[in-house]
Protein backbone atom coordinates (compact mmCIF):
# COMPACT_ATOMS: atom_id res chain seq x y z
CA UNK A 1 54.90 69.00 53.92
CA UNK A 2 58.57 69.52 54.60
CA UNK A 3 60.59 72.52 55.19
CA UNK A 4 63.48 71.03 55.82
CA UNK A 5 66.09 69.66 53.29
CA UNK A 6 65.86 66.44 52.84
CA UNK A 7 68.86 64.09 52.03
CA UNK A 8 68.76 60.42 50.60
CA UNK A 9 68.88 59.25 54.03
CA UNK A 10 65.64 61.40 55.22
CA UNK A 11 63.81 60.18 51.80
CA UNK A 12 64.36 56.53 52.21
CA UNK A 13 62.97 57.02 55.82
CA UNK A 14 60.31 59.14 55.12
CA UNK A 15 57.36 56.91 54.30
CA UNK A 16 58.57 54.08 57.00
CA UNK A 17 58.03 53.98 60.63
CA UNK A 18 60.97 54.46 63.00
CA UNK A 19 61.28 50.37 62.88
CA UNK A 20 61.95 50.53 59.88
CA UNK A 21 59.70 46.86 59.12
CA UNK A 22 56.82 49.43 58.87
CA UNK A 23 55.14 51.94 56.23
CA UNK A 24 53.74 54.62 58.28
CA UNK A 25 49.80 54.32 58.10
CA UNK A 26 49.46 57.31 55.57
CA UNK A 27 51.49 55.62 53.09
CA UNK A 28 49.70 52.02 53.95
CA UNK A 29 46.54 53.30 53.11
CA UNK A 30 47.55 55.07 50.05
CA UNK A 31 48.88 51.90 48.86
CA UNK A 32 45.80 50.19 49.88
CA UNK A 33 43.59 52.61 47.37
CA UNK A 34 46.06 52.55 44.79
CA UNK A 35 46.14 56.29 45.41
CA UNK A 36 49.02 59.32 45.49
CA UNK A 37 51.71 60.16 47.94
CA UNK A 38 53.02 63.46 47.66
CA UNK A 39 55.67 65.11 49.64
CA UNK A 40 55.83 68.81 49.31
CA UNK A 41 59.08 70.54 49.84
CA UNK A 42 60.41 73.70 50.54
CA UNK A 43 64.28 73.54 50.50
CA UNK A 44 65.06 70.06 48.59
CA UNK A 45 66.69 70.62 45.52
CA UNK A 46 64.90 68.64 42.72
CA UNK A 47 66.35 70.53 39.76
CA UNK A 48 70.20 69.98 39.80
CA UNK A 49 71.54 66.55 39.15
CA UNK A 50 74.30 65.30 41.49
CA UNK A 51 77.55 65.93 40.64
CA UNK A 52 78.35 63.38 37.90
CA UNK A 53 74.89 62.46 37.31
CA UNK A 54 73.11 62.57 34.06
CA UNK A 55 69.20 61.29 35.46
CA UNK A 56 67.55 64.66 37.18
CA UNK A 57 67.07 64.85 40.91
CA UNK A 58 63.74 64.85 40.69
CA UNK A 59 63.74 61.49 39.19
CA UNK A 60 66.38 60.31 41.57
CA UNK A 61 64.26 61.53 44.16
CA UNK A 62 61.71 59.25 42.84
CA UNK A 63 63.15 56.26 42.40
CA UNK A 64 64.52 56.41 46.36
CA UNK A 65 61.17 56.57 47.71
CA UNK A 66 59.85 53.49 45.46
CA UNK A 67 62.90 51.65 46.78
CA UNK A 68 62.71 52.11 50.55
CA UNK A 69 58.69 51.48 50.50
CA UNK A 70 59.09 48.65 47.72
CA UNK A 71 61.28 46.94 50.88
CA UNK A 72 57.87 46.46 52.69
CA UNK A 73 55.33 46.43 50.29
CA UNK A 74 55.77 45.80 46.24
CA UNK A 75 52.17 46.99 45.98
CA UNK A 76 54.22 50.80 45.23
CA UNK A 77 54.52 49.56 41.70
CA UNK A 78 51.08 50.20 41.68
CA UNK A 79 50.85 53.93 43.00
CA UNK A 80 51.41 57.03 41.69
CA UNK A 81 54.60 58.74 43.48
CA UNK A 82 55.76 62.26 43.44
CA UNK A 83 57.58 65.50 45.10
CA UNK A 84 56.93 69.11 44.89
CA UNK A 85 59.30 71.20 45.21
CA UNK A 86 60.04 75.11 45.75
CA UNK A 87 59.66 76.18 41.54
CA UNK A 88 56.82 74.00 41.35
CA UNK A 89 54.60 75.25 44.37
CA UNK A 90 55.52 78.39 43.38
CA UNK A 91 54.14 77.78 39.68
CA UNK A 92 50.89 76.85 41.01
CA UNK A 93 50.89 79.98 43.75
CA UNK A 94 51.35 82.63 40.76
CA UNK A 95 48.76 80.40 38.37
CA UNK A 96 46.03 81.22 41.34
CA UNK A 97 46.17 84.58 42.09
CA UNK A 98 43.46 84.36 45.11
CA UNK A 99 46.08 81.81 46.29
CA UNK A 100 48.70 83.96 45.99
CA UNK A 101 47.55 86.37 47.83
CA UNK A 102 46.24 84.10 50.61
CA UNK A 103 50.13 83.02 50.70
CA UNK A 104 51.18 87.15 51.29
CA UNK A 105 48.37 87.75 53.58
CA UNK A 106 49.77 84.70 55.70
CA UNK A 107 53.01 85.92 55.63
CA UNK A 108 52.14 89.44 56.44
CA UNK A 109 52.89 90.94 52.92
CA UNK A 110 49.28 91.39 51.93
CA UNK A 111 47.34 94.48 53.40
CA UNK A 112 44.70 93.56 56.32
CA UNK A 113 41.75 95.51 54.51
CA UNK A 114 41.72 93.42 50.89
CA UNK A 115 38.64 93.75 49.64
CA UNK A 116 38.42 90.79 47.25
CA UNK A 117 36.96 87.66 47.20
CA UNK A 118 37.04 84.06 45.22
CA UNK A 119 34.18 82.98 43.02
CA UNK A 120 33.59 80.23 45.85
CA UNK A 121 33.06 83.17 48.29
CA UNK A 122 30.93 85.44 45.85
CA UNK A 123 28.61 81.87 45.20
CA UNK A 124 27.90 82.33 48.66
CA UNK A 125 25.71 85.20 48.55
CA UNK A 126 21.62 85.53 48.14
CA UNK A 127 20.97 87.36 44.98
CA UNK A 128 22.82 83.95 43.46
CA UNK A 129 20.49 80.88 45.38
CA UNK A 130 17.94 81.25 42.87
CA UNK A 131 17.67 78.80 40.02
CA UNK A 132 18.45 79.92 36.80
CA UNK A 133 16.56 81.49 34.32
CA UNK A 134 17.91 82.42 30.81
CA UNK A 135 16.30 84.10 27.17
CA UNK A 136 17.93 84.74 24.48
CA UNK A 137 19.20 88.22 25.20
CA UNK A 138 20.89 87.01 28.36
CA UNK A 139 22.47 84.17 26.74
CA UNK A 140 24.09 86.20 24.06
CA UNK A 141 25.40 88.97 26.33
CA UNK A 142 26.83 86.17 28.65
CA UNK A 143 28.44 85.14 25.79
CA UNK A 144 29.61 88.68 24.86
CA UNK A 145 31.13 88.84 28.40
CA UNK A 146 32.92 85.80 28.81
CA UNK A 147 34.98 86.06 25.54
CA UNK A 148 35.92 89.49 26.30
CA UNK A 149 37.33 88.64 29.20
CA UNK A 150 39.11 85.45 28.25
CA UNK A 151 41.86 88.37 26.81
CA UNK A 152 43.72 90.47 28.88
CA UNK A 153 43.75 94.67 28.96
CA UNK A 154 39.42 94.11 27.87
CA UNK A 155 37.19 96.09 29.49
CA UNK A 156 33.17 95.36 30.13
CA UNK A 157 30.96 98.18 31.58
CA UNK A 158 27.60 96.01 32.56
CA UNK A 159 24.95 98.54 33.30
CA UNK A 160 21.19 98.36 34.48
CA UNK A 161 18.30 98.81 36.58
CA UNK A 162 18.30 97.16 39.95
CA UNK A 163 16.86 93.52 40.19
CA UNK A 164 17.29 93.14 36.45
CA UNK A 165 20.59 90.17 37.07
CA UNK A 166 23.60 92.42 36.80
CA UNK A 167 25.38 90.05 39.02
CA UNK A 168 23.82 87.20 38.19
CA UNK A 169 24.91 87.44 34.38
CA UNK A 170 28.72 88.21 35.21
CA UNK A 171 28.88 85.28 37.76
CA UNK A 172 27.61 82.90 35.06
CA UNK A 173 29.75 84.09 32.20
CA UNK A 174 32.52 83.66 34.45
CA UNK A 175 31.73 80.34 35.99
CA UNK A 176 30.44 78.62 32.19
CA UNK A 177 33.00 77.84 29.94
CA UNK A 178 34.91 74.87 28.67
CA UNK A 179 37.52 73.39 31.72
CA UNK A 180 40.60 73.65 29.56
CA UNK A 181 39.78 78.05 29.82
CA UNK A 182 37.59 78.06 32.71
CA UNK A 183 38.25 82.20 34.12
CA UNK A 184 36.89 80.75 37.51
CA UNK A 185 40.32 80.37 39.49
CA UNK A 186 41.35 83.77 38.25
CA UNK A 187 38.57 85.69 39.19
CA UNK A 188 38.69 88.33 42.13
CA UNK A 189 35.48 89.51 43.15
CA UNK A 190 34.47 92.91 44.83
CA UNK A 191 31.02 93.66 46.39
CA UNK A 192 31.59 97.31 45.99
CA UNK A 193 34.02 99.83 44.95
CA UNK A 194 36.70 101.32 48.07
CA UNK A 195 39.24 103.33 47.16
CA UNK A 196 42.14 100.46 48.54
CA UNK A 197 41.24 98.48 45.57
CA UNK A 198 43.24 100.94 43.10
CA UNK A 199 46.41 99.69 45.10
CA UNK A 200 45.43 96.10 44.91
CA UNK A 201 44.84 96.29 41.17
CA UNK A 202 47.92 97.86 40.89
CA UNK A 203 49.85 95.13 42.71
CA UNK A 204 48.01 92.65 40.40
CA UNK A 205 50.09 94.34 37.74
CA UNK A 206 52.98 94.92 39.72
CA UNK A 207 53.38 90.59 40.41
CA UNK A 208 52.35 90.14 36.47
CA UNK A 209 49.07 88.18 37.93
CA UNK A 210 46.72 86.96 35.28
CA UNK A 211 43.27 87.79 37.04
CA UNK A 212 39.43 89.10 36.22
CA UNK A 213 38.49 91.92 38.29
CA UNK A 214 34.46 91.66 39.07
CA UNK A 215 33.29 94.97 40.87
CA UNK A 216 30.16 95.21 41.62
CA UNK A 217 28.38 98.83 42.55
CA UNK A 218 31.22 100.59 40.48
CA UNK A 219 30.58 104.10 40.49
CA UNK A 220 31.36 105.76 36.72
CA UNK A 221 34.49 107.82 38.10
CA UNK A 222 36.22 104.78 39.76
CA UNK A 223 35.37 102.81 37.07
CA UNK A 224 37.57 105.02 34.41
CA UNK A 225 40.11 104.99 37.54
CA UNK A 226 40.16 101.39 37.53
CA UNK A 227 39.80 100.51 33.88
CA UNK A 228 43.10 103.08 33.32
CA UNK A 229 45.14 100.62 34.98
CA UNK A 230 43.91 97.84 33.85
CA UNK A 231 44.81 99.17 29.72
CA UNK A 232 48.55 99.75 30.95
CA UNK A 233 50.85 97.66 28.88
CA UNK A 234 52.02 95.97 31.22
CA UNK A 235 49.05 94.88 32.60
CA UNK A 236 47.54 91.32 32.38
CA UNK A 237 44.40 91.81 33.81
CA UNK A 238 40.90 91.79 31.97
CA UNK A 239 38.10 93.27 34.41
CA UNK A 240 33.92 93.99 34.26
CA UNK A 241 32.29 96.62 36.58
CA UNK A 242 28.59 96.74 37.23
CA UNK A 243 26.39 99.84 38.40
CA UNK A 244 23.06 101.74 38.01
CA UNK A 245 24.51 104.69 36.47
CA UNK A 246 24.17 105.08 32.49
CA UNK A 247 26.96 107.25 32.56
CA UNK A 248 29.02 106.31 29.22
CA UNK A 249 31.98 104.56 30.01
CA UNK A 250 35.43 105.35 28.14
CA UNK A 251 34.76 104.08 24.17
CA UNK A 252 37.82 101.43 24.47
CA UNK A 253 35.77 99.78 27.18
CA UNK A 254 32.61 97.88 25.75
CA UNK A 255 29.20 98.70 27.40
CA UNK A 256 26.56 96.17 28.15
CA UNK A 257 23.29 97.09 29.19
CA UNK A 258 20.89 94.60 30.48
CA UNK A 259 17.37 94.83 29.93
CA UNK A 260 13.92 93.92 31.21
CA UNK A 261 13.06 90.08 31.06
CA UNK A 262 10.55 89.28 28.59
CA UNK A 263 6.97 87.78 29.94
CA UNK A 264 7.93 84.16 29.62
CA UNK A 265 11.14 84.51 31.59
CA UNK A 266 9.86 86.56 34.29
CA UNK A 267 6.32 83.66 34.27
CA UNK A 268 9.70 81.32 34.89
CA UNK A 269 11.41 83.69 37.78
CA UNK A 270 8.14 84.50 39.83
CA UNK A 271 7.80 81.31 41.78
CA UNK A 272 11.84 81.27 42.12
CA UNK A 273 11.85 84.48 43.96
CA UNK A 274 8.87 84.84 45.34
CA UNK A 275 7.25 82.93 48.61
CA UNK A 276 3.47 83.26 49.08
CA UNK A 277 3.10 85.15 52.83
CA UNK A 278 1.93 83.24 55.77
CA UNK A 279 -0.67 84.49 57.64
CA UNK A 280 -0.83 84.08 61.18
């Protein structure tokens, strides 16, 4: 990682040691493993071509680090070169909201009390370390949930008794799917509703973020609150709330309700979630 600009003369000497008869061992052992070497860059211009120049910078760029470590060691012409630079680490931030936020919070720009959290992070917690168990009824309203919130400006109200797999259900329909439109790296996760999030939803909109709001114990009135901004035009964010409250939500917002387990599902669950007591 560089934040400095670097000229020809800094690229050629980048990958070698100060001798200059040396690669420096990162680069050795990528060689080695026929593997990737990647410098990141923060100020290098790898857009513009040089004056005169019809070949882009960034394949200039290129072709001066294969020639300073091909010099040493011709085994480059069997690795995999490259640079980042400013647009395209800046692509990737705005493609990962969590990421992007991360970045802000970093920097100072984010507020101290944000309240969510990644999919890794929501994994994390107990009500999700039991195996899964699945019926028919589950499947079909995972399914229900997951395409509605493949689109942005949709809406899911997910309602039901406690213990019945609220969470459970939204954290699988948003970690199943095929790769090429997995929601997981766009999801923000809250365990509860605080009245900060309305500001972070709204700067969601405000940096034209593509994310999937997940808030869990979502009472009915912050739910219309939230689901408001999430309909604006302008918005690109798709969202599901979960609570214990059969309060009807707004009728532009689609309501789930999960039921009861049948027999054979909960004959499944009961040695999953529960440990015979050890008497002492």
């Amino acid at each position: 990682m560089k934040a400095e600009k670097l000229s020809d003369a800094k690229l050629r000497s980048e990958p070698v040691e100060a001798s200059g008869k040396r690669l420096k061992p990162a680069v050795a052992e990528v060689l080695a493993r026929k593997g990737v070497y990647i410098i990141v860059t923060s100020k290098t211009n790898l857009t513009t071509p040089k004056p005169g120049s019809k070949v882009s910078r960034l394949t200039q760029v290129r072709h001066l680090l294969r020639t300073a470590i091909r010099k040493i060691d011709e085994r480059v012409d069997h690795a995999h070169l490259d640079v980042y630079g400013p647009v395209k680490i800046a692509g990737w931030v705005n493609t990962h909201p969590m990421v992007a936020v991360w970045m802000k919070q970093l920097l100072g720009l984010a507020s101290a009390d944000f309240a969510f959290q990644t999919m890794d992070d929501w994994s994390n917690y107990r009500d999700l370390s039991n195996s899964l168990v699945s019926w028919p009824s589950f499947t079909g309203q995972l399914d229900a949930i997951q395409q509605s919130l493949l689109k942005p400006r949709e809406v899911v109200r997910l309602l039901g008794h406690a213990g019945l797999g609220k969470s459970r259900l939204a954290f699988e329909a948003l970690r199943s799917g095929d790769t090429d439109c997995s929601l997981t790296p766009i999801v923000a996760y809250a365990r509860k509703y605080s009245p900060s999030l309305i500001h972070q939803v709204r700067d969601f909109i405000q940096n034209r973020r593509r994310v999937v709001l997940v808030v869990d114990d979502c009472p009915p009135s912050s739910h219309r609150e939230l689901s408001q901004e999430v309909h604006r035009t302008d918005s690109l964010l798709s969202m599901i709330t979960l609570d214990l409250d059969f309060d009807k939500p707004p009728p532009e917002d689609q309501e789930i309700v999960i039921e009861a387990a049948p027999n054979e599902a909960i004959k499944e669950l009961a040695p999953v979630v529960w440990t015979a007591p050890r008497w002492i």
